[in-house]
PDB file of N, CA and C in Angstrom:
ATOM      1  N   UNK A   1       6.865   4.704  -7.118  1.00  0.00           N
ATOM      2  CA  UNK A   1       7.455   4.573  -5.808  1.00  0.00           C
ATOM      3  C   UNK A   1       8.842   5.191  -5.840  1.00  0.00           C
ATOM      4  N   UNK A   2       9.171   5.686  -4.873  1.00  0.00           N
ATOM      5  CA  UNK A   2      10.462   6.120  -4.568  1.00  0.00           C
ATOM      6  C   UNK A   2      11.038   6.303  -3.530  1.00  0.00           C
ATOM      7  N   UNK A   3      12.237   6.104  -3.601  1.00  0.00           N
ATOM      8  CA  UNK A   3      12.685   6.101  -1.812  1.00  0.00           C
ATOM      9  C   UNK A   3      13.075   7.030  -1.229  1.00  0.00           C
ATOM     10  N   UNK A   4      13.009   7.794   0.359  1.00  0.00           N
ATOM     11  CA  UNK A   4      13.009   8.486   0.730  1.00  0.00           C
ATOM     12  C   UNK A   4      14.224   9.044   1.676  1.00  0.00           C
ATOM     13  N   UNK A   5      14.486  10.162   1.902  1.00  0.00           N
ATOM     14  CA  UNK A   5      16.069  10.903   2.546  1.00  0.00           C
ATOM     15  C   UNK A   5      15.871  10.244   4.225  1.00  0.00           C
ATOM     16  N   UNK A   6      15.350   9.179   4.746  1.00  0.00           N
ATOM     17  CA  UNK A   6      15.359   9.827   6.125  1.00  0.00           C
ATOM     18  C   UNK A   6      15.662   8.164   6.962  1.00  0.00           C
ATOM     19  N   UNK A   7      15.726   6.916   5.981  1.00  0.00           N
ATOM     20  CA  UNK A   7      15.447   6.690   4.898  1.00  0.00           C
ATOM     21  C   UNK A   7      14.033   5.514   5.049  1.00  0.00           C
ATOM     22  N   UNK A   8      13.165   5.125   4.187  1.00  0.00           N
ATOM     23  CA  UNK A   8      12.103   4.825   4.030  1.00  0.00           C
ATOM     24  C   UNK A   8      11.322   5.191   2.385  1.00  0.00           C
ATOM     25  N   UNK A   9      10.137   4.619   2.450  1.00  0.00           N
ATOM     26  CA  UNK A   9       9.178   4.574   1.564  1.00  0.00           C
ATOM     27  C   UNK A   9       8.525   5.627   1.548  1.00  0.00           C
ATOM     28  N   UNK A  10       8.314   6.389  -0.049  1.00  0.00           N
ATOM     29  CA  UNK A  10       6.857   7.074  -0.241  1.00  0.00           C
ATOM     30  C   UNK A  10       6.343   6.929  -1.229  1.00  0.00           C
ATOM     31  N   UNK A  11       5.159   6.304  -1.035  1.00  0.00           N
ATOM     32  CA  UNK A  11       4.300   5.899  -2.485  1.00  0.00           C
ATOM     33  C   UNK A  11       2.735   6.805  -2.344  1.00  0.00           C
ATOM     34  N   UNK A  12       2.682   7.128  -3.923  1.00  0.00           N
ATOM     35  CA  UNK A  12       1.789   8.129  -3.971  1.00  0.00           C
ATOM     36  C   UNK A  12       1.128   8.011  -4.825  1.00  0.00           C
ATOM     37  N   UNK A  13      -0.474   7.263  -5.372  1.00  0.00           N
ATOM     38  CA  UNK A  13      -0.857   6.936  -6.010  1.00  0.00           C
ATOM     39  C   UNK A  13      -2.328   7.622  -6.260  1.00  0.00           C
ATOM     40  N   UNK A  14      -2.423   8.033  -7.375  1.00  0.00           N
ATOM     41  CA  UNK A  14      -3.073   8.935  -8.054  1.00  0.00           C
ATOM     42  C   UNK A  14      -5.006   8.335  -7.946  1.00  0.00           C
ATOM     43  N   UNK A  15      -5.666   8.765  -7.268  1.00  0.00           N
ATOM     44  CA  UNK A  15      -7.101   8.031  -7.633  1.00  0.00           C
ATOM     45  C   UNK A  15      -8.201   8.550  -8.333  1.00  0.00           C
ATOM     46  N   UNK A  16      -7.708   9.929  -8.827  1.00  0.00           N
ATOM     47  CA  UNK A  16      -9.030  10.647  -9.861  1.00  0.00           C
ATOM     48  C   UNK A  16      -9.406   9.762 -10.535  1.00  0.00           C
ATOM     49  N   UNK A  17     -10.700  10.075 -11.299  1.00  0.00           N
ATOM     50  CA  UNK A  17     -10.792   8.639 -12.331  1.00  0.00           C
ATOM     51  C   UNK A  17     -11.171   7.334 -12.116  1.00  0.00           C
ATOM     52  N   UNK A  18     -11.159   6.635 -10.807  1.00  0.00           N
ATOM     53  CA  UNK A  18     -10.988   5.726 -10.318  1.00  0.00           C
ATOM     54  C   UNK A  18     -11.976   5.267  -9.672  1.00  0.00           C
ATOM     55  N   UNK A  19     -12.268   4.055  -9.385  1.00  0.00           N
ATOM     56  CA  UNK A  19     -13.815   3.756  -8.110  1.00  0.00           C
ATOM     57  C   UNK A  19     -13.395   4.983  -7.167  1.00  0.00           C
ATOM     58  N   UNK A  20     -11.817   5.207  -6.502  1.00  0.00           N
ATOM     59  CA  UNK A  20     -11.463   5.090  -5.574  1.00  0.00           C
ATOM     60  C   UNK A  20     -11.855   6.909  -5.001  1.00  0.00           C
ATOM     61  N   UNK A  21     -12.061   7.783  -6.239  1.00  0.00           N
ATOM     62  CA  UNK A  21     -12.016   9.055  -6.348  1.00  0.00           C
ATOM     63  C   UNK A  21     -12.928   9.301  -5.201  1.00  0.00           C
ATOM     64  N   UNK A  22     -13.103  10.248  -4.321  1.00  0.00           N
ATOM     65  CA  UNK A  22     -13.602  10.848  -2.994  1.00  0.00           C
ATOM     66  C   UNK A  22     -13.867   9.842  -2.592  1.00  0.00           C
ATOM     67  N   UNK A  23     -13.259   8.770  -1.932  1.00  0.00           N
ATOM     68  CA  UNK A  23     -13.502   7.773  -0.630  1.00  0.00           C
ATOM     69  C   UNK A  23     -12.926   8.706   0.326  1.00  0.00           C
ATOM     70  N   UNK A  24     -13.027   8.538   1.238  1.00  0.00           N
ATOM     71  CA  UNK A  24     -12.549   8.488   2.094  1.00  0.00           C
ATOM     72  C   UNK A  24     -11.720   7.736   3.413  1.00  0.00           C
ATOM     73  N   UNK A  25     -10.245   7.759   3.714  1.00  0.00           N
ATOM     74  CA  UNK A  25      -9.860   6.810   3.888  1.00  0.00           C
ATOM     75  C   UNK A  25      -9.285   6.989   5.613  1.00  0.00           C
ATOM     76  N   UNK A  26      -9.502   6.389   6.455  1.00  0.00           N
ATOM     77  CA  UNK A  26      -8.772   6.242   7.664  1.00  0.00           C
ATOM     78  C   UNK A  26      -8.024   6.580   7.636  1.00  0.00           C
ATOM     79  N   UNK A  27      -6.779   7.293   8.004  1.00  0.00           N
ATOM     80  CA  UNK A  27      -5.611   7.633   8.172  1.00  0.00           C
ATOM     81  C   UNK A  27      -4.937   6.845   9.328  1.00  0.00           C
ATOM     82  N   UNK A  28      -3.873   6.030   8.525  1.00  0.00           N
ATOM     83  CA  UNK A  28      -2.862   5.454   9.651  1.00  0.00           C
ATOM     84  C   UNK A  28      -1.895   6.093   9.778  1.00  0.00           C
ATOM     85  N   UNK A  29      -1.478   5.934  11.137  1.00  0.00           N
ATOM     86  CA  UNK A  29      -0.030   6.764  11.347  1.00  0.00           C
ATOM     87  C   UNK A  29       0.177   5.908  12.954  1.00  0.00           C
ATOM     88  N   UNK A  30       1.075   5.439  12.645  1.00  0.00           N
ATOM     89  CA  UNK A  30       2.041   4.812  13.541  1.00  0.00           C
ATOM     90  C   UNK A  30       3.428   5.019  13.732  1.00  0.00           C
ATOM     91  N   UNK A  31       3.903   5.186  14.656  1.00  0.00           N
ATOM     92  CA  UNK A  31       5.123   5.730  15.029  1.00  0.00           C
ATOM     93  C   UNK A  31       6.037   5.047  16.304  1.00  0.00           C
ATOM     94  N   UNK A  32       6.335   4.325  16.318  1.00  0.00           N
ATOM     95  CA  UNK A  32       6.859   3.328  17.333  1.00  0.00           C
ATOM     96  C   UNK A  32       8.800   3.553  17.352  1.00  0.00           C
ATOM     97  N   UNK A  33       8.929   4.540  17.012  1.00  0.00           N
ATOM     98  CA  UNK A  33      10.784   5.268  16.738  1.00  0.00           C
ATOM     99  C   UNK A  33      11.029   5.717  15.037  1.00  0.00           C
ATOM    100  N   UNK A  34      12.082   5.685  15.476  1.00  0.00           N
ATOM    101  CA  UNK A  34      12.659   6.204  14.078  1.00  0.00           C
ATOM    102  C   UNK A  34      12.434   4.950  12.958  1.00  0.00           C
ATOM    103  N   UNK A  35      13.171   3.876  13.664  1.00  0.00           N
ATOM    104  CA  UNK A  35      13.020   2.654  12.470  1.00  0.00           C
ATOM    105  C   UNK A  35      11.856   1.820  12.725  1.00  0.00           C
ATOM    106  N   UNK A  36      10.683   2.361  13.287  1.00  0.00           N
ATOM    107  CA  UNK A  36       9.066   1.675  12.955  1.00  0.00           C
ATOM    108  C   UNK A  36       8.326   2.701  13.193  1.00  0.00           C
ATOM    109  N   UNK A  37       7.839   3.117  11.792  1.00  0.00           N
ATOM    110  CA  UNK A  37       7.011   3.888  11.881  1.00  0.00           C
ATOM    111  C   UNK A  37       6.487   3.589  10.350  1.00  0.00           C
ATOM    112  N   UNK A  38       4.541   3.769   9.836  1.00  0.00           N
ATOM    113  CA  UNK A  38       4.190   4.313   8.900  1.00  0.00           C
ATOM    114  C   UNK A  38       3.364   4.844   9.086  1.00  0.00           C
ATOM    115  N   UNK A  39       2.599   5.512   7.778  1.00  0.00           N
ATOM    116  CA  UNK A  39       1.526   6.819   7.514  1.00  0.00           C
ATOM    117  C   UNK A  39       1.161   6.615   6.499  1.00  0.00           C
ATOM    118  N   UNK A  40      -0.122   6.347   6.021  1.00  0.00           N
ATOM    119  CA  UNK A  40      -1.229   6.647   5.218  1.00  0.00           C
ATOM    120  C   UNK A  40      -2.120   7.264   5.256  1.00  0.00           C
ATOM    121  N   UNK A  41      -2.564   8.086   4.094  1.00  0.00           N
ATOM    122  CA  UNK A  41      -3.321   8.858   4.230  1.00  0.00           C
ATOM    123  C   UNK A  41      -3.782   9.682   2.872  1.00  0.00           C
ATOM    124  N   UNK A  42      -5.024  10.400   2.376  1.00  0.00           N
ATOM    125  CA  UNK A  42      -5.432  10.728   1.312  1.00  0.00           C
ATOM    126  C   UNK A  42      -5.671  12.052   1.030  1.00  0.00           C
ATOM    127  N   UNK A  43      -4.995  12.895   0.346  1.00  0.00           N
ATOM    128  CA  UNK A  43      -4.919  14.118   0.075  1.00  0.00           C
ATOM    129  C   UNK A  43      -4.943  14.142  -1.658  1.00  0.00           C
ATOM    130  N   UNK A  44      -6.092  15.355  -1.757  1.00  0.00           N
ATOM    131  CA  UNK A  44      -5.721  15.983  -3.198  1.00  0.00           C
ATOM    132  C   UNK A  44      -5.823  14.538  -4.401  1.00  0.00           C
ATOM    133  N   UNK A  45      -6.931  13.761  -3.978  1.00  0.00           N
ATOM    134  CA  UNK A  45      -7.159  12.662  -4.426  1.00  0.00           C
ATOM    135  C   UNK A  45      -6.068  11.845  -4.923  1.00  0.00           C
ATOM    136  N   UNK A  46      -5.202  11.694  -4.294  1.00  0.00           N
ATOM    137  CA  UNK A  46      -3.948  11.030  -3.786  1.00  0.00           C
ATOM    138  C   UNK A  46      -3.942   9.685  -2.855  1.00  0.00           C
ATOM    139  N   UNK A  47      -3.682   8.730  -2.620  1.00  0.00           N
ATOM    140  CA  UNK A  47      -3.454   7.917  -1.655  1.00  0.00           C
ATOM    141  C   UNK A  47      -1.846   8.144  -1.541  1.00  0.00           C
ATOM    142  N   UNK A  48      -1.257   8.546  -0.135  1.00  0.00           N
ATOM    143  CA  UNK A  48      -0.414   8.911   0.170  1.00  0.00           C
ATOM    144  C   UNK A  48       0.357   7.658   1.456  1.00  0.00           C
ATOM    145  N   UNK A  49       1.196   7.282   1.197  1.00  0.00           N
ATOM    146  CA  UNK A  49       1.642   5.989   1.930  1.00  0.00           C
ATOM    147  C   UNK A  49       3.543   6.210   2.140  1.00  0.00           C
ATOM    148  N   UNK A  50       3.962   6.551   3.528  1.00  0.00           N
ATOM    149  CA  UNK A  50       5.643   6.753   3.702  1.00  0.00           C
ATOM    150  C   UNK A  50       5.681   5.573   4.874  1.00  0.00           C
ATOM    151  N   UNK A  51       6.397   4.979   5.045  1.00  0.00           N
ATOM    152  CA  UNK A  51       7.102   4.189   6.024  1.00  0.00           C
ATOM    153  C   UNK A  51       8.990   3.744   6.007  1.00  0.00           C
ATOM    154  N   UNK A  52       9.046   3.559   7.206  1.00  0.00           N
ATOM    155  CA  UNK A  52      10.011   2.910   7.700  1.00  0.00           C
ATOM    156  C   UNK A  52      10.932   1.829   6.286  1.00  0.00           C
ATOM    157  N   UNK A  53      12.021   1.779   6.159  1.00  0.00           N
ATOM    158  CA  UNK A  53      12.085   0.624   5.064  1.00  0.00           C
ATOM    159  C   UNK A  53      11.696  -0.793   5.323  1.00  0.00           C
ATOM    160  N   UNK A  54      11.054  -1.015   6.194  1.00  0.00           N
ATOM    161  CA  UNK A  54      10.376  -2.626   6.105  1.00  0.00           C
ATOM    162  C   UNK A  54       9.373  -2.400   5.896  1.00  0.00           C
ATOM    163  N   UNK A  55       8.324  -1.058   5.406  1.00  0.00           N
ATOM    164  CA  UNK A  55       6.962  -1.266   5.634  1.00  0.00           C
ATOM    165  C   UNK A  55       6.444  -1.053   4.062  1.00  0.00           C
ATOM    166  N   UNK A  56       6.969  -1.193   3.245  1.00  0.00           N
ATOM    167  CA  UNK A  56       6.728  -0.992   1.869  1.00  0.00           C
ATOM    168  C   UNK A  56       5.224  -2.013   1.413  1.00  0.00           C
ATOM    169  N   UNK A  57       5.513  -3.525   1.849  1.00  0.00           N
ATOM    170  CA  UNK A  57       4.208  -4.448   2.022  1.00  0.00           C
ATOM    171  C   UNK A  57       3.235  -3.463   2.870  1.00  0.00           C
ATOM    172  N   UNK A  58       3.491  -3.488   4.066  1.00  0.00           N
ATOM    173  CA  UNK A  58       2.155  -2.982   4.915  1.00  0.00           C
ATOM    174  C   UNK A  58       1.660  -1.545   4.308  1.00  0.00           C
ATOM    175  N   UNK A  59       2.625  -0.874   3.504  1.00  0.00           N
ATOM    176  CA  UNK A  59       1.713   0.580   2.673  1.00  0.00           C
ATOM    177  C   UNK A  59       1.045  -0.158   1.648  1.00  0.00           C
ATOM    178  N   UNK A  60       1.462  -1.244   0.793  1.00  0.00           N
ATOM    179  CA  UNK A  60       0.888  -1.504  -0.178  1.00  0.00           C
ATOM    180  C   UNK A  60      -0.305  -2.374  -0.486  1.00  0.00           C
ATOM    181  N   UNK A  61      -0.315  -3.103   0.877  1.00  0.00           N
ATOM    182  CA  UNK A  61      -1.748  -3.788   1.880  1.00  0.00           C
ATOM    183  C   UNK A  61      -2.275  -3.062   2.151  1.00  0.00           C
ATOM    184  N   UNK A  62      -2.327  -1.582   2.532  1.00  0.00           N
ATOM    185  CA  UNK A  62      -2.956  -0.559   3.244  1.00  0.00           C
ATOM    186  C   UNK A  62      -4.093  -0.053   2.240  1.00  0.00           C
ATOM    187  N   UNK A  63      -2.793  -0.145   1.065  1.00  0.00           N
ATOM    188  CA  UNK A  63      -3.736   0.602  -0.384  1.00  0.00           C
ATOM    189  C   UNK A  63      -4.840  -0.361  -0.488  1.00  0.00           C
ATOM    190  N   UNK A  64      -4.686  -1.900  -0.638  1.00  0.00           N
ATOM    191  CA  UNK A  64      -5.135  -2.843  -1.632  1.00  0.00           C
ATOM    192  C   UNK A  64      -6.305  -2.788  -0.812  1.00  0.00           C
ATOM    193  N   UNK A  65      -6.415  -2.760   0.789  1.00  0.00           N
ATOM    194  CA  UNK A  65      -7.786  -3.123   1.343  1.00  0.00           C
ATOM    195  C   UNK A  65      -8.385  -1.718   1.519  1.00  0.00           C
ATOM    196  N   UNK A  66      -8.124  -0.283   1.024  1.00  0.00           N
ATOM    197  CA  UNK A  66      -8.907   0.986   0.736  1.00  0.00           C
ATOM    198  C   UNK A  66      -9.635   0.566  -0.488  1.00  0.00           C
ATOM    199  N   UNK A  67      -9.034  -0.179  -1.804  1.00  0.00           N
ATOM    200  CA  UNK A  67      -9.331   0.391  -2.867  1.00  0.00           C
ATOM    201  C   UNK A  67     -10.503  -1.017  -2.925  1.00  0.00           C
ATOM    202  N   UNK A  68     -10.590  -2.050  -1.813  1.00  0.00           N
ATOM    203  CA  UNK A  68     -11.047  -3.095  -1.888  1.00  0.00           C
ATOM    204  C   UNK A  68     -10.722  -4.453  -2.892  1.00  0.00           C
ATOM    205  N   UNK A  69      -9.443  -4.223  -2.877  1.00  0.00           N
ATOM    206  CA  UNK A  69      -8.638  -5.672  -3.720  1.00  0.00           C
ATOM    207  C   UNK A  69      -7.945  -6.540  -2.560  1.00  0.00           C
ATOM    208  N   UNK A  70      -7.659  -6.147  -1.556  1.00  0.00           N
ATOM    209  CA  UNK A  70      -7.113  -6.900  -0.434  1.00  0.00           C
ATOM    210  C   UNK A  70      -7.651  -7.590   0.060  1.00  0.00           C
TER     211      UNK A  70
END
């Protein structure tokens, strides 16, 4: 995880290898202003997750119920 210039969350978690490898995943993207907004989404067998700085839980809930641990 690391934090981002704008400012907010981007977590980027690797799924080759994994149950999780070619799922396919819904893409969220919500945008409600500058300070509420997130985005998930799966590229390059990646789970790709940026939000707002309060949304660090809701990316990491986002992951847990893709990968089916949530």
């Amino acid at each position: 995880m690391r934090s981002i210039d704008n400012p907010g969350w981007r977590v980027s978690i690797e799924l080759r290898g994994t149950p999780s490898e070619g799922r396919l995943l819904t893409q969220l993207d919500v945008r409600n202003g500058d300070d509420d907004w997130v985005r998930c989404f799966v590229k390059d067998e990646q789970f790709i997750g940026a939000g707002d700085p309060s949304k660090l839980k809701a990316i990491l809930e986002y992951f847990l119920n893709f990968v089916g641990e949530g």
